[in-house]
Protein backbone atom coordinates (compact mmCIF):
# COMPACT_ATOMS: atom_id res chain seq x y z
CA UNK A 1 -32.60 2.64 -20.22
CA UNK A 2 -28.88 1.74 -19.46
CA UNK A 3 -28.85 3.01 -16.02
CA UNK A 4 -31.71 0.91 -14.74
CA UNK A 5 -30.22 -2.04 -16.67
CA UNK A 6 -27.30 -1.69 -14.74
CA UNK A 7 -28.84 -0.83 -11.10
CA UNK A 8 -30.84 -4.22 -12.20
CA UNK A 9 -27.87 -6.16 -13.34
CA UNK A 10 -27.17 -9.55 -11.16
CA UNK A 11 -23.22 -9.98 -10.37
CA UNK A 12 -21.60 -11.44 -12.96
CA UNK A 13 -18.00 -13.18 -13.17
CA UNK A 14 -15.21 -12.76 -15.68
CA UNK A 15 -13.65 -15.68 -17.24
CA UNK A 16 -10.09 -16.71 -15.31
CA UNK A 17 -6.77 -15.52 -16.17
CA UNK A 18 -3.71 -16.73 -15.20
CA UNK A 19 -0.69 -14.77 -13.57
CA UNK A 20 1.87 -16.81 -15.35
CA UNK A 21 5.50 -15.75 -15.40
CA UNK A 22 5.78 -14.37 -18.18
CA UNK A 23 3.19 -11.76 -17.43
CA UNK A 24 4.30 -11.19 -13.85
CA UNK A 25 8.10 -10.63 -16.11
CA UNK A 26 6.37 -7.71 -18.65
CA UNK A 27 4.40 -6.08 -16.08
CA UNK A 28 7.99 -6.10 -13.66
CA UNK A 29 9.21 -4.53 -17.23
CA UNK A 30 6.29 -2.10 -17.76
CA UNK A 31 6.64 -1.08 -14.45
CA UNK A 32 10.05 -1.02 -13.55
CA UNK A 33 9.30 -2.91 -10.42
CA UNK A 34 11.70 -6.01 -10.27
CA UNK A 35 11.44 -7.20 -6.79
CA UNK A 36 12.71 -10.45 -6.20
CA UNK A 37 9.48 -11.72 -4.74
CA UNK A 38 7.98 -11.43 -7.93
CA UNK A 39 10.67 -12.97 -10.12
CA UNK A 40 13.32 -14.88 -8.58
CA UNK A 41 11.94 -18.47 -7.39
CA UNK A 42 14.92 -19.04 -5.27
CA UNK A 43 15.24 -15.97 -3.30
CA UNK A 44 11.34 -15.54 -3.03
CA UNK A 45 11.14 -19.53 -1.86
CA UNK A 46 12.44 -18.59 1.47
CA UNK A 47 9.94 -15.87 2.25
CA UNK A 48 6.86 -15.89 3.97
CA UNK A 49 5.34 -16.36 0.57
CA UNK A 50 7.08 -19.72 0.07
CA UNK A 51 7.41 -18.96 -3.78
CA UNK A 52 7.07 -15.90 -6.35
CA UNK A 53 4.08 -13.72 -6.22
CA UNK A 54 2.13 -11.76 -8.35
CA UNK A 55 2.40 -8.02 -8.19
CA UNK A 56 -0.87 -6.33 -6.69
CA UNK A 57 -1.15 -3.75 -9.14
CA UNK A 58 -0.99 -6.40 -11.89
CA UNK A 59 -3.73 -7.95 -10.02
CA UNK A 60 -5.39 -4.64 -9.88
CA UNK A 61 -4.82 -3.78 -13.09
CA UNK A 62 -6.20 -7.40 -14.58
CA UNK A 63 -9.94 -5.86 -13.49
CA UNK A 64 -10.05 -3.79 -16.83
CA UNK A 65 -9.86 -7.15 -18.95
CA UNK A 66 -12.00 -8.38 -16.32
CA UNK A 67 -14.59 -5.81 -16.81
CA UNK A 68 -14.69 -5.86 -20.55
CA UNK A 69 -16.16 -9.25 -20.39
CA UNK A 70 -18.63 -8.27 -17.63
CA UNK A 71 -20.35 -5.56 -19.60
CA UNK A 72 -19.75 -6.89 -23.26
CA UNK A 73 -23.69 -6.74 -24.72
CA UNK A 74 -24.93 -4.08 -22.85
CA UNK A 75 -26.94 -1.49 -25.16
CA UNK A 76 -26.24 2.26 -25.51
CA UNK A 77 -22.14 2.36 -24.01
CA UNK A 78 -20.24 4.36 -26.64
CA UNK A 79 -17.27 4.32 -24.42
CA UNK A 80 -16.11 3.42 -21.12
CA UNK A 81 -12.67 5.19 -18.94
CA UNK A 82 -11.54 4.37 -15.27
CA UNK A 83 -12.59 7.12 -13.01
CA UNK A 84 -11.10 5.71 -9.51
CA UNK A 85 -11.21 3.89 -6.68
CA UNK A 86 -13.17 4.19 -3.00
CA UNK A 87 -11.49 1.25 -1.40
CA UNK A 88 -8.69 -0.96 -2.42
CA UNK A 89 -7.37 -3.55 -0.65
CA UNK A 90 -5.12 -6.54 -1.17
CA UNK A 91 -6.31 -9.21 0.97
CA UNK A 92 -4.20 -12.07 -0.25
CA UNK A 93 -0.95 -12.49 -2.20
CA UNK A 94 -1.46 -14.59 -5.43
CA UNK A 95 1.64 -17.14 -6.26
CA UNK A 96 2.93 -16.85 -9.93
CA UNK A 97 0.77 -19.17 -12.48
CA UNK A 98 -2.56 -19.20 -10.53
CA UNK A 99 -5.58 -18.66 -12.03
CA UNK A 100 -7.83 -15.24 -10.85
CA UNK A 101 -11.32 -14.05 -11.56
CA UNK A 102 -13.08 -11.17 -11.13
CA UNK A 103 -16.73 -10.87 -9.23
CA UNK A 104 -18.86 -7.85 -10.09
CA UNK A 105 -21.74 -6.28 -8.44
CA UNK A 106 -23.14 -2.60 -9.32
CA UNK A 107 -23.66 -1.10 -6.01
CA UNK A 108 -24.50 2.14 -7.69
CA UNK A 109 -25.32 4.53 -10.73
CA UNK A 110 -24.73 7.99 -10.99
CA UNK A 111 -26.45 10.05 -13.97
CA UNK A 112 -24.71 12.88 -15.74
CA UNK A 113 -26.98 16.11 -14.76
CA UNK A 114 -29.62 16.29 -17.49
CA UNK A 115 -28.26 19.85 -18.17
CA UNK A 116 -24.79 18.22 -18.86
CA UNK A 117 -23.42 18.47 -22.79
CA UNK A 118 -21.78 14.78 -22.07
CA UNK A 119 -24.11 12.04 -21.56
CA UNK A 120 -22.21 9.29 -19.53
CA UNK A 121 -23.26 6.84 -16.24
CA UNK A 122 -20.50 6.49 -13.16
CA UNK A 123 -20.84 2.85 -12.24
CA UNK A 124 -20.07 2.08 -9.08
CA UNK A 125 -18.87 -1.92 -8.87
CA UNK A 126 -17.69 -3.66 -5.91
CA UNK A 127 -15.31 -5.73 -7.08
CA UNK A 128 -13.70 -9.42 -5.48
CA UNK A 129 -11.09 -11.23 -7.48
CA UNK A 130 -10.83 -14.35 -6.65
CA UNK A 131 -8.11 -17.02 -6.61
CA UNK A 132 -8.85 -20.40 -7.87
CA UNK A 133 -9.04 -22.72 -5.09
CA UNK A 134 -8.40 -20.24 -2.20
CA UNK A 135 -11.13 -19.32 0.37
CA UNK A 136 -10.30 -15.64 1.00
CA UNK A 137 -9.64 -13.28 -2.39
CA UNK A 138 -6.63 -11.92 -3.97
CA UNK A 139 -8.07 -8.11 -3.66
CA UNK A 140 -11.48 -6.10 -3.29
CA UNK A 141 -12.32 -2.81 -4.41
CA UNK A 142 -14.88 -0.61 -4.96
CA UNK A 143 -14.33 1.11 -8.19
CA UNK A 144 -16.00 3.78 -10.04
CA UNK A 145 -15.89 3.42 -14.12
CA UNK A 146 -17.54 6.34 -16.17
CA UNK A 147 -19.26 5.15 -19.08
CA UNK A 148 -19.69 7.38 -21.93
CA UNK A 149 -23.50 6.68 -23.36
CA UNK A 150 -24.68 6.89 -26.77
């Protein structure tokens, strides 16, 4: 059964992506958020983060890609939606062009009621993403996705 596959599953890592500049530049765009500190390498050179950074909703938002290759194989999911968050917190800033990952653990499983006309599984995964080559991580989280079974 899916949900004891997933109370069973080990952690699992997602492969790396990289915040390069270009991404940091269409999620500024998709977001209307255009802080200097994200996109201009002069100005953001003479703050504390000695260079542009990342956006931590970008960051936040990379876990769905993240995810997708975390669960890919498993049997019976028809579909899968975000259903929120219990913690969230940024713990590091992540400089434009660095590589993250994305560390998974189920820490739960909720099961729809068996008198329920939807058949789905809340997962609840608590998540690290690290940044290549730096001891403490970009962000964790505890997030809750709803998977839709078959």
């Amino acid at each position: 059964m899916l949900a004891d596959d997933l109370r069973g599953m080990a952690p699992r890592e997602s492969d790396w992506f990289t915040l390069s500049p270009a991404r940091v530049k269409a999620f500024a765009d998709a977001t209307e958020d255009w802080q200097d500190i994200h996109l201009d390498a002069e100005f953001a050179s003479g703050t504390p983060f000695g260079g542009t950074i990342a956006h931590g909703f970008l960051t936040l938002s990379m876990l769905s890609a993240m995810s997708y290759q975390v669960v890919e194989g498993l049997k019976g999911v028809a579909s899968s939606v975000n259903y929120g968050f219990d913690r969230i917190r940024f713990v590091s800033p992540v400089r434009v062009g660095r590589r993250v990952r994305g560390r998974f653990s189920v820490a739960g499983v909720d099961e729809a009621p068996e008198d329920s006309d939807a058949r789905w599984l809340d997962v609840h995964w608590e998540v690290e993403v690290e940044i290549e080559g730096e001891a403490r991580p970009a962000l964790v989280a505890s997030w809750i996705t709803r998977f839709y079974t078959e």
